[in-house]
PDB file of N, CA and C in Angstrom:
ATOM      1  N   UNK A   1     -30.762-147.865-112.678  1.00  0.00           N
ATOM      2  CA  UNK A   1     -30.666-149.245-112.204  1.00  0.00           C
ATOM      3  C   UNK A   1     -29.747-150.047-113.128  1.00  0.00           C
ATOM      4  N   UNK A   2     -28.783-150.541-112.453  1.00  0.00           N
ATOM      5  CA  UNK A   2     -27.847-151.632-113.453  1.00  0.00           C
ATOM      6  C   UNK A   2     -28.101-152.965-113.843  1.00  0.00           C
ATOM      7  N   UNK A   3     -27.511-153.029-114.713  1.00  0.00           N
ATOM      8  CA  UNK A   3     -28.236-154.637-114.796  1.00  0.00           C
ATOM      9  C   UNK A   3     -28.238-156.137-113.576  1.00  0.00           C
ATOM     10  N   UNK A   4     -27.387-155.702-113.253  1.00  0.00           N
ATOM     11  CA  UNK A   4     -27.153-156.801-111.697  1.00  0.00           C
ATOM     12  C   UNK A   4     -27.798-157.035-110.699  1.00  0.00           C
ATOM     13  N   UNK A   5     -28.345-155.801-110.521  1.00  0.00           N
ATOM     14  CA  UNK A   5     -29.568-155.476-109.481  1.00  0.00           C
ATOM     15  C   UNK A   5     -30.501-156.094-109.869  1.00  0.00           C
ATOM     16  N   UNK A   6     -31.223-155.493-111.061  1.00  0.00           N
ATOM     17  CA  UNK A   6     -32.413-155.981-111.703  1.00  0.00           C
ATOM     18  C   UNK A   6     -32.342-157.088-111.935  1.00  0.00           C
ATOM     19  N   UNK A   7     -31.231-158.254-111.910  1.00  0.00           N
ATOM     20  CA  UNK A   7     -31.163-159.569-112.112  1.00  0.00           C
ATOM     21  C   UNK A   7     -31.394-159.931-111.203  1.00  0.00           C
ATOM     22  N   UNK A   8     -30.791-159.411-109.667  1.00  0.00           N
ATOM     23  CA  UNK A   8     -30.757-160.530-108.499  1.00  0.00           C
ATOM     24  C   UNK A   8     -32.352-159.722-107.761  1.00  0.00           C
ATOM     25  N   UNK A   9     -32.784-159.000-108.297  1.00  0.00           N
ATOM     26  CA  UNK A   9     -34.391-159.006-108.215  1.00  0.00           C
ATOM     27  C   UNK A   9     -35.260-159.879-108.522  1.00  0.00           C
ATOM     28  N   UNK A  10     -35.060-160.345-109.996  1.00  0.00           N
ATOM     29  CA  UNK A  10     -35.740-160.816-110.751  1.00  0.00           C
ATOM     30  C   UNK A  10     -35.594-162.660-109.957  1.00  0.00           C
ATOM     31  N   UNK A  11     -34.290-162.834-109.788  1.00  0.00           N
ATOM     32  CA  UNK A  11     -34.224-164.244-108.751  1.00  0.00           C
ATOM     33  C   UNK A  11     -34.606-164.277-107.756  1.00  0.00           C
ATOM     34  N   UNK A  12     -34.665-163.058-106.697  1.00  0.00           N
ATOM     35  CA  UNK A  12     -35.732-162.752-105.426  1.00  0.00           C
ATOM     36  C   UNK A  12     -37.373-163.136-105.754  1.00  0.00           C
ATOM     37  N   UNK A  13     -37.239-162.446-106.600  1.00  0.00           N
ATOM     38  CA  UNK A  13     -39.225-162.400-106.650  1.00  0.00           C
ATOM     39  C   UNK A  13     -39.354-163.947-106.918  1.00  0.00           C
ATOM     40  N   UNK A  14     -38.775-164.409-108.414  1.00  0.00           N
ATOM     41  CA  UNK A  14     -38.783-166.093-108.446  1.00  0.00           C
ATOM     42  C   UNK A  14     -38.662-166.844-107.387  1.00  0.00           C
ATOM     43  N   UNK A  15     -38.358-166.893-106.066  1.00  0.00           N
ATOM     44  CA  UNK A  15     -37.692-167.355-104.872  1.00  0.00           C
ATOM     45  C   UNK A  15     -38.890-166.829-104.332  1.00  0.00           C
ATOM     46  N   UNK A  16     -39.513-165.778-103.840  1.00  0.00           N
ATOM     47  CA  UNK A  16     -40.768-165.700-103.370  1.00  0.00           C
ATOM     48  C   UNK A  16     -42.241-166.259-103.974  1.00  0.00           C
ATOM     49  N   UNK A  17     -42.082-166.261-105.558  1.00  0.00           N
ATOM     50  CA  UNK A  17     -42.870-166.593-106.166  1.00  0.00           C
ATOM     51  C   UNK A  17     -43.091-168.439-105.679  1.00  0.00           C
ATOM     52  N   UNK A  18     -42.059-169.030-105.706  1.00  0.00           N
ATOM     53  CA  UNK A  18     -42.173-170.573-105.283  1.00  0.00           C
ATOM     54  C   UNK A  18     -42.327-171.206-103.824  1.00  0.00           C
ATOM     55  N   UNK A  19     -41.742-170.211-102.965  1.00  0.00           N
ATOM     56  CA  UNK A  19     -42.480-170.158-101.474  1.00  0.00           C
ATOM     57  C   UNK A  19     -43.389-169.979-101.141  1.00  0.00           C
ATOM     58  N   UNK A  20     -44.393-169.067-101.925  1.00  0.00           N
ATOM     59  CA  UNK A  20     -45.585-168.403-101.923  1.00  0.00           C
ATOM     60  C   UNK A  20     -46.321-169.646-102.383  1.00  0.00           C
ATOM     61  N   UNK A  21     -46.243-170.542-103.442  1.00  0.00           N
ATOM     62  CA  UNK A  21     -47.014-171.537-104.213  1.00  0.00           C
ATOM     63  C   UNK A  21     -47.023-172.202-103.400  1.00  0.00           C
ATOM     64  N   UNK A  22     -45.941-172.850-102.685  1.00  0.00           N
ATOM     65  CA  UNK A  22     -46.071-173.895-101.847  1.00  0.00           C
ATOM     66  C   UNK A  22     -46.585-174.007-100.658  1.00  0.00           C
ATOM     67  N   UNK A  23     -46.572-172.522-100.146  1.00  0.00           N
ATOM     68  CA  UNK A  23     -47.404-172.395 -99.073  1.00  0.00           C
ATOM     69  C   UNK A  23     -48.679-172.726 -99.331  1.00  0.00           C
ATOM     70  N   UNK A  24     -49.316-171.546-100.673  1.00  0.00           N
ATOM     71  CA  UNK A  24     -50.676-171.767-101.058  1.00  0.00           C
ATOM     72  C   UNK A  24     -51.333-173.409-101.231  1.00  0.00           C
ATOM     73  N   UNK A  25     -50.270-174.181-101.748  1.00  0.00           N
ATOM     74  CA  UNK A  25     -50.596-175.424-101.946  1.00  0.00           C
ATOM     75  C   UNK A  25     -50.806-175.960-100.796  1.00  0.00           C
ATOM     76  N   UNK A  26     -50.101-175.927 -99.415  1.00  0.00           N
ATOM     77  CA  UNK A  26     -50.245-176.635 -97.982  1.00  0.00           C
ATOM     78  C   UNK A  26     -51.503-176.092 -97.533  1.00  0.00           C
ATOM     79  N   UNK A  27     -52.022-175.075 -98.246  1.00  0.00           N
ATOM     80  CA  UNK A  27     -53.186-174.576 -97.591  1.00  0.00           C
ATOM     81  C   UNK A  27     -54.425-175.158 -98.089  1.00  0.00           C
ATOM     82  N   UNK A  28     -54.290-175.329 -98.837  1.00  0.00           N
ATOM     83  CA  UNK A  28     -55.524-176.030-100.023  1.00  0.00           C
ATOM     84  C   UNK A  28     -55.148-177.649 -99.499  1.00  0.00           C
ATOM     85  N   UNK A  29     -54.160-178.536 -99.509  1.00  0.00           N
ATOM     86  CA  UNK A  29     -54.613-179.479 -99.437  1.00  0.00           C
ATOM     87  C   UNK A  29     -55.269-179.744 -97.530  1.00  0.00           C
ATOM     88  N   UNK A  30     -54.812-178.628 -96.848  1.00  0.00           N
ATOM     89  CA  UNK A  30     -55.290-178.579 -95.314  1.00  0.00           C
ATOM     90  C   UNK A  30     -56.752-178.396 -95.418  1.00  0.00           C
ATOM     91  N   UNK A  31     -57.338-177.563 -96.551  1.00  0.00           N
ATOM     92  CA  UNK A  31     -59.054-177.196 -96.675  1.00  0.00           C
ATOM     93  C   UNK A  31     -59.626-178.542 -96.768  1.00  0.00           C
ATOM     94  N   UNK A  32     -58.684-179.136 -98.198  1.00  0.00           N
ATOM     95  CA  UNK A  32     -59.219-180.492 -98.910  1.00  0.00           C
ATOM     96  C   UNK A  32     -59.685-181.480 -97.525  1.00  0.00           C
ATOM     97  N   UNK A  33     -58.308-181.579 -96.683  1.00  0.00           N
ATOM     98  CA  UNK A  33     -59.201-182.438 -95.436  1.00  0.00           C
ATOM     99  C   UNK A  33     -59.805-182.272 -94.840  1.00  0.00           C
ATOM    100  N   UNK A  34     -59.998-180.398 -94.474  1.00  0.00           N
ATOM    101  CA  UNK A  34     -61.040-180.511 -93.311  1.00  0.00           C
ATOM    102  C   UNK A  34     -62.347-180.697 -93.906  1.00  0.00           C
ATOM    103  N   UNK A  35     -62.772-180.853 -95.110  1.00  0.00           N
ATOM    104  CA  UNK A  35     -64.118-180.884 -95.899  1.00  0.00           C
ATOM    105  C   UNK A  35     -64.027-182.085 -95.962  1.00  0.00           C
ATOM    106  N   UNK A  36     -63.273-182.860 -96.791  1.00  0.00           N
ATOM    107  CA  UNK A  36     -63.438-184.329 -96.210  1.00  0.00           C
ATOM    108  C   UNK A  36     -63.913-184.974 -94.945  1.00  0.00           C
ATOM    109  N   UNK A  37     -63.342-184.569 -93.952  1.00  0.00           N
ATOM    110  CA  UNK A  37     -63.716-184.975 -92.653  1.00  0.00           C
ATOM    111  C   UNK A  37     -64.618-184.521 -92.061  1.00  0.00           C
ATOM    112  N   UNK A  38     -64.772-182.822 -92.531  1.00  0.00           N
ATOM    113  CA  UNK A  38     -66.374-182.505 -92.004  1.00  0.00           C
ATOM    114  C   UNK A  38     -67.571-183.143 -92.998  1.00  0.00           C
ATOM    115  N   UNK A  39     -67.489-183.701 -93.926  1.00  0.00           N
ATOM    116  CA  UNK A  39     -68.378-184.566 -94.833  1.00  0.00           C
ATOM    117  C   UNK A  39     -68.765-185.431 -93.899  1.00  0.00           C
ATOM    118  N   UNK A  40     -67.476-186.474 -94.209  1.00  0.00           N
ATOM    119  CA  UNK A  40     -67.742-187.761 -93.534  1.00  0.00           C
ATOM    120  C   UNK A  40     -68.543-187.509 -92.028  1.00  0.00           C
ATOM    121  N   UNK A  41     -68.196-186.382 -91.214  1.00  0.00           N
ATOM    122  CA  UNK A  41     -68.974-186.395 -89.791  1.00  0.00           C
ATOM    123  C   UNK A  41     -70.307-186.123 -90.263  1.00  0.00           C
ATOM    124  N   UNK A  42     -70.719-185.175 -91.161  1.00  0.00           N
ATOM    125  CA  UNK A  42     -71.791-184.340 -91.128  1.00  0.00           C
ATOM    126  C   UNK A  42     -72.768-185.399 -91.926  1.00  0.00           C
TER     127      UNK A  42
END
């Protein structure tokens, strides 16, 4: 493996790594409301 490869790997995974967070984050604050709102009903 040359070094070039293993670089524009290493910027792939980083690039998945921050898509991945942000998804995870839209998901959590989507929980945060539905517990909020199933509170407030329940």
């Amino acid at each position: 493996m040359n070094q070039n490869s293993s670089l524009a790997e290493s910027f792939n995974l980083s690039h998945w790594v921050t898509r991945v967070g942000a998804f995870e984050l839209r998901i959590l604050q989507r929980k945060q409301l539905l517990q909020e709102s199933w509170s407030r009903a329940g």
